[in-house]
Protein backbone atom coordinates (compact mmCIF):
# COMPACT_ATOMS: atom_id res chain seq x y z
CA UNK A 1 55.45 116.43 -142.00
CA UNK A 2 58.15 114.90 -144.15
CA UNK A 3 61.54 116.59 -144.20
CA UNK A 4 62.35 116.02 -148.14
CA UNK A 5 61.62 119.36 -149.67
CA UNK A 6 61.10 123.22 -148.48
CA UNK A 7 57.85 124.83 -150.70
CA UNK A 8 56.62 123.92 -153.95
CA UNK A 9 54.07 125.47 -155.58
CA UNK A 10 52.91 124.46 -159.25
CA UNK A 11 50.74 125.99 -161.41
CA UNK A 12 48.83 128.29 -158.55
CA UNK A 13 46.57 130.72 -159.72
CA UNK A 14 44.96 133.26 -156.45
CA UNK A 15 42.10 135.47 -156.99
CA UNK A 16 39.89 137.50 -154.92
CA UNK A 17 35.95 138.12 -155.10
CA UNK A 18 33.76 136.26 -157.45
CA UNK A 19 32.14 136.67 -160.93
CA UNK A 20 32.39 140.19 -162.14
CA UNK A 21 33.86 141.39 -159.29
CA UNK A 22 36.68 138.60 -159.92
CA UNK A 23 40.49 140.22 -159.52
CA UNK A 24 42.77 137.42 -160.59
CA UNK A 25 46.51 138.47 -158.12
CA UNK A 26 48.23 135.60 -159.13
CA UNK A 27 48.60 133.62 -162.42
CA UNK A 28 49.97 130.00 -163.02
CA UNK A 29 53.09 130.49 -160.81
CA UNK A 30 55.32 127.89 -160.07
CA UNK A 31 58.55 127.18 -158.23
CA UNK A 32 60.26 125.10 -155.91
CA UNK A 33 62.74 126.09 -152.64
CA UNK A 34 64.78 123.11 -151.16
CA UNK A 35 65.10 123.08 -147.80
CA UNK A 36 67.91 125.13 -146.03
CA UNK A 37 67.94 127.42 -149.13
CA UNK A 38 66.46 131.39 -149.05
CA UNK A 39 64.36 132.37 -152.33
CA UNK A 40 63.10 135.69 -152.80
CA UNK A 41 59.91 136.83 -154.49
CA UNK A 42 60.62 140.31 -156.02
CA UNK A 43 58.72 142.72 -158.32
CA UNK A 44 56.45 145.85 -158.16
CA UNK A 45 53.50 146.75 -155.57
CA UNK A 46 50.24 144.80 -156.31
CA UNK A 47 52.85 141.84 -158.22
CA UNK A 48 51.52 139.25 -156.53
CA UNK A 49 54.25 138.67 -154.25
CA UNK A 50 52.70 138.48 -150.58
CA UNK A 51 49.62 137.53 -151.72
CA UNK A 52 51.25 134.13 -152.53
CA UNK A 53 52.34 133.89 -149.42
CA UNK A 54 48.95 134.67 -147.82
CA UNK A 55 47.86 131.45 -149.65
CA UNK A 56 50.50 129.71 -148.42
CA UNK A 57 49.49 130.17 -144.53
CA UNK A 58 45.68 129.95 -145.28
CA UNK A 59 44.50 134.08 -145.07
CA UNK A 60 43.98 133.74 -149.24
CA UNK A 61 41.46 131.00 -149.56
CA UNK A 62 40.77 131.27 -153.45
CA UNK A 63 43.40 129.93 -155.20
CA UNK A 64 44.26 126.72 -157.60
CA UNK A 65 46.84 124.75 -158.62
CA UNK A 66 49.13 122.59 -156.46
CA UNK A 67 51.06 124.28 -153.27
CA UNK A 68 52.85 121.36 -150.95
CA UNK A 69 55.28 122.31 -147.41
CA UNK A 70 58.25 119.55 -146.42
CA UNK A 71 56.31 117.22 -149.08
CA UNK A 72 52.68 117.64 -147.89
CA UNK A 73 49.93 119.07 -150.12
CA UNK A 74 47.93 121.90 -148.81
CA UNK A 75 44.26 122.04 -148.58
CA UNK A 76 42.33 125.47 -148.03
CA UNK A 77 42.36 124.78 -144.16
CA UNK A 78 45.56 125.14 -141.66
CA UNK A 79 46.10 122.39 -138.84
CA UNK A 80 47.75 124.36 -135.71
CA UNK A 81 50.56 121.45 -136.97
CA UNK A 82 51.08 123.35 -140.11
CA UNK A 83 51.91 126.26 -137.61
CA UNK A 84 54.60 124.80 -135.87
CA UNK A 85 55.72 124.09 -139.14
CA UNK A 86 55.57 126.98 -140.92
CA UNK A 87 55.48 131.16 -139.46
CA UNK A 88 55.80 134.80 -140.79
CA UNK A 89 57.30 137.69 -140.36
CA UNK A 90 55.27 140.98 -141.19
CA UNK A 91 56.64 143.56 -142.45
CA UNK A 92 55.55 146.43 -139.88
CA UNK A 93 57.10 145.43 -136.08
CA UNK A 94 54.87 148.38 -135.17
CA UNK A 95 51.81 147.15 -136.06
CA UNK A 96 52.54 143.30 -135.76
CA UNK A 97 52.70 143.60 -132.01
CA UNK A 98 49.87 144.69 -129.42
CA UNK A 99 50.92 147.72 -127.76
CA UNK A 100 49.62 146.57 -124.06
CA UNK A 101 51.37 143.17 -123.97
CA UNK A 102 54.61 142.38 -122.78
CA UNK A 103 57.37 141.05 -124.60
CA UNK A 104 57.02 137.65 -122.60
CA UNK A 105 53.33 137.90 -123.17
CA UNK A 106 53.85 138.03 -127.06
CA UNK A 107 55.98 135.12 -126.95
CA UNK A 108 54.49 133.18 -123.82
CA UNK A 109 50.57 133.28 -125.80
CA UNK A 110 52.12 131.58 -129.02
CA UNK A 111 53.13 129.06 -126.27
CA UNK A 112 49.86 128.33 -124.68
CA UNK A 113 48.13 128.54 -128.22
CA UNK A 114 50.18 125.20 -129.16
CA UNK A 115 50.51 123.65 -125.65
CA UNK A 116 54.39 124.20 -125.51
CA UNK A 117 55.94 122.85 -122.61
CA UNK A 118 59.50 124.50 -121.00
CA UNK A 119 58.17 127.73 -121.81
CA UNK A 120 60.77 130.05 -119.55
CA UNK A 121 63.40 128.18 -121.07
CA UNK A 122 61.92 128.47 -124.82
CA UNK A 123 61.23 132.58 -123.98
CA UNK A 124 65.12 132.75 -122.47
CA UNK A 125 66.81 131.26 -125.30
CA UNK A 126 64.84 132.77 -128.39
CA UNK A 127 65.71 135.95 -126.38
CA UNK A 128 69.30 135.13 -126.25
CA UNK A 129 69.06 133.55 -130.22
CA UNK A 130 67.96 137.33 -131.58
CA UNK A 131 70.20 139.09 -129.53
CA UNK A 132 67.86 140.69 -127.02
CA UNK A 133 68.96 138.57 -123.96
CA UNK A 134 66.47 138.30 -120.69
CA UNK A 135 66.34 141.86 -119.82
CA UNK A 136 64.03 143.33 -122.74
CA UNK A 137 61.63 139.86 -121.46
CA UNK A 138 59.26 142.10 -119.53
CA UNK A 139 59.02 145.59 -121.82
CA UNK A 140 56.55 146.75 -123.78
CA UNK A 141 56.44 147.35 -127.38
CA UNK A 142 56.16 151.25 -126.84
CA UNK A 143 60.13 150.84 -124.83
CA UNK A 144 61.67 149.02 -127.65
CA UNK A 145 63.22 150.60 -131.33
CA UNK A 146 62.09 149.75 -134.88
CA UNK A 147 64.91 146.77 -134.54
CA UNK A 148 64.13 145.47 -131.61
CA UNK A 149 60.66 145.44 -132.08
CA UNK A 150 61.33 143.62 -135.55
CA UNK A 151 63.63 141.45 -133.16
CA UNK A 152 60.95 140.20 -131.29
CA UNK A 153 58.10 139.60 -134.56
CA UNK A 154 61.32 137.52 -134.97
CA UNK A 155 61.84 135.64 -131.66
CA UNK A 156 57.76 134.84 -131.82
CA UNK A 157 57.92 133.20 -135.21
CA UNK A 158 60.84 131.50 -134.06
CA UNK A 159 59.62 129.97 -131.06
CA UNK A 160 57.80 126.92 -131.92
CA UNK A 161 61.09 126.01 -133.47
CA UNK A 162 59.44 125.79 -137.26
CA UNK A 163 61.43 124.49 -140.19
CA UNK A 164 60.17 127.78 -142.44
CA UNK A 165 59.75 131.45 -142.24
CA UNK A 166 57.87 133.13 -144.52
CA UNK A 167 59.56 137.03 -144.69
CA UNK A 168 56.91 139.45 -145.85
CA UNK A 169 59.64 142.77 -146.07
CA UNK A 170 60.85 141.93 -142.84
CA UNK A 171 63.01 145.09 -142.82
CA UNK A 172 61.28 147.55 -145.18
CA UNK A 173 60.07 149.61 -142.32
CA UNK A 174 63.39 150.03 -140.67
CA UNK A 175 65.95 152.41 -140.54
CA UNK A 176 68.17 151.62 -143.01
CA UNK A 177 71.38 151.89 -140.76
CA UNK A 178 69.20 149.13 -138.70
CA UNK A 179 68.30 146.92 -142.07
CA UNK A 180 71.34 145.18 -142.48
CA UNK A 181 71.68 143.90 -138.26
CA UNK A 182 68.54 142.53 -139.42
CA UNK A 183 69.70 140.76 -142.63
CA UNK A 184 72.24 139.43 -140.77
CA UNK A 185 70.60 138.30 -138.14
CA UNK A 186 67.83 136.61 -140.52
CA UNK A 187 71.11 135.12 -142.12
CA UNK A 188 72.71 133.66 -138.87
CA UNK A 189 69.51 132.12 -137.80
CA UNK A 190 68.88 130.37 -141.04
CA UNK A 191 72.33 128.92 -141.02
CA UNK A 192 72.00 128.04 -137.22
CA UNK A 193 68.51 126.36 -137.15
CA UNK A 194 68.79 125.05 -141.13
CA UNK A 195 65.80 127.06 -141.82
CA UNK A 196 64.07 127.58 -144.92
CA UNK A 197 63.24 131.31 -146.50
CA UNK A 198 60.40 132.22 -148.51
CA UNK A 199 61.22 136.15 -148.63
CA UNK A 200 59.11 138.77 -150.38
CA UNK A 201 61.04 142.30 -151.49
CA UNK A 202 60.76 145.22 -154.14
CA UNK A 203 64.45 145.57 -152.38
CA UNK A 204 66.60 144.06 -155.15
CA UNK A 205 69.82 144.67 -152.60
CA UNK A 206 68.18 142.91 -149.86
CA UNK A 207 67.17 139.84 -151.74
CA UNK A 208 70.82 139.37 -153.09
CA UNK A 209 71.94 139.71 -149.41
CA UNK A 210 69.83 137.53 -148.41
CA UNK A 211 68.88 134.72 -151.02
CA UNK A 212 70.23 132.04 -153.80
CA UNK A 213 67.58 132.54 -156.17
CA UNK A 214 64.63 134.65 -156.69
CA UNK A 215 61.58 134.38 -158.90
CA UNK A 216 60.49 137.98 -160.80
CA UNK A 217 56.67 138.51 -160.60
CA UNK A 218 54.72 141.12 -163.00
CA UNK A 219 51.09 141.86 -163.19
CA UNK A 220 50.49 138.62 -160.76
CA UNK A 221 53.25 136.31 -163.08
CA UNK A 222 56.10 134.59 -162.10
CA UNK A 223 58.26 136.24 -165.34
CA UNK A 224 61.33 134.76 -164.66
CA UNK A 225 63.07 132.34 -162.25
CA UNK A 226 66.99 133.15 -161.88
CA UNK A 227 70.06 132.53 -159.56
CA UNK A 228 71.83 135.46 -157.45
CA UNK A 229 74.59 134.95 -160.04
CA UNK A 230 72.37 135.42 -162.92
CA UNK A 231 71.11 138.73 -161.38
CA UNK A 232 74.50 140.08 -160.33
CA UNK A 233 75.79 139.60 -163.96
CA UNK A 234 72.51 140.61 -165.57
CA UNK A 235 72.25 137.09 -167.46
CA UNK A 236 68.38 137.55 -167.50
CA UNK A 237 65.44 136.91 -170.32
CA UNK A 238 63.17 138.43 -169.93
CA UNK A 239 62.63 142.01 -170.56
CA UNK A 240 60.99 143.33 -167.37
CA UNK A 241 63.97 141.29 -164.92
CA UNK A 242 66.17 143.62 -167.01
CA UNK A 243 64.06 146.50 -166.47
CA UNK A 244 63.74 145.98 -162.95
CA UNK A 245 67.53 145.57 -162.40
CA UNK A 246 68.64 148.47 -164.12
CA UNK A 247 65.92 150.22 -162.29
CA UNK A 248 67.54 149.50 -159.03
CA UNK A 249 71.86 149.78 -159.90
């Protein structure tokens, strides 16, 4: 895959069911992250926001429009290349990681799936990169906090070395005293590895901790596209990004 651009999606419309039974999430949404930079998808529950990125990694199959990754259009299928490429962080550590497998297990089977070579060495140092270290390698999830659970959903999206993470409220089930070691260890790694963020919140604090720019979805449509700036100094235009930042001061 080409290394000229992050995600770029134009004009992508996503819909579930057919005919009558037809429920149109997303609308005509466009925008475009460079690579290196964090954008955030924010607005309400049922906005549109993570189904976009379900589109994006091939679990919403209906959609339209134009979506392209490091300057490569996407069909409806994923290549186990596009995977190395491009990996996600749910938002529940609980329920993202099987309760009977080992930590090395988690992160050794993501491994084997792509025919990784070096893999104690790859399992050691994503340890050491989310600040875990070798010792948590062999416990299970039930022996491990909210954090470092979310720590390790980390550590296995990070260990085919991809160029973008796609952050589905990576930290909404936390503890909030444990939500910002998170942030900033989302923040580190992105700096570190020069990766690119695709980062869906209702969390308007978390995205401006996080991100340069954001895109405001409503009803399933991108409303308004606007720099951090722009949001901290409420220079917005439309009506609902108002709404939705006073909402949250």
């Amino acid at each position: 895959m080409s290394n000229n651009s992050g995600i770029t999606l134009k004009d992508v419309s996503i819909w579930f069911g057919e005919g009558e039974d037809r429920v149109d999430a997303v609308i005509h949404a466009s925008f475009d992250i460079k690579k290196g930079d964090a954008f955030g998808l924010v607005g309400e529950s049922g906005s549109g926001k993570s189904t976009i990125l379900k589109a994006i990694t091939g679990l919403a199959q209906n959609w339209s429009g134009s979506i392209s990754v490091m300057g490569q259009d996407l069909g409806q299928q994923r290549s186990l290349e596009f995977y190395k490429t491009v990996q996600m962080v749910f938002q529940d550590p609980y329920a993202s990681l099987h309760p009977r497998h080992t930590v090395d297990h988690v992160l050794s089977e993501t491994l084997s799936l792509h025919n990784a070579d070096n893999v104690d060495h790859r399992i050691v140092s994503v340890l050491d990169d989310v600040g875990l270290g070798n010792t948590f390698r062999f416990r299970y999830p039930h022996q491990l906090s909210g954090g470092q659970r979310q720590r390790v959903a980390i550590a296995r999206a990070l260990i085919l070395e991809p160029a973008i993470l796609l952050l589905d409220e990576p930290t909404s089930a936390l503890d909030v005293s444990v939500q910002a070691e998170i942030l900033n260890l989302l923040t580190d790694l992105r700096e570190e590895h020069n990766l690119t963020y695709l980062m869906v919140s209702h969390d308007l604090a978390v995205v401006g901790h996080m991100c340069s720019s954001l895109a405001v979805m409503n009803l399933g449509e991108i409303v308004e596209v606007l720099s951090i700036e722009s949001m901290r100094t409420m220079t917005v235009e439309h009506p609902y990004t108002r709404q939705l930042l006073e909402a949250s001061v």
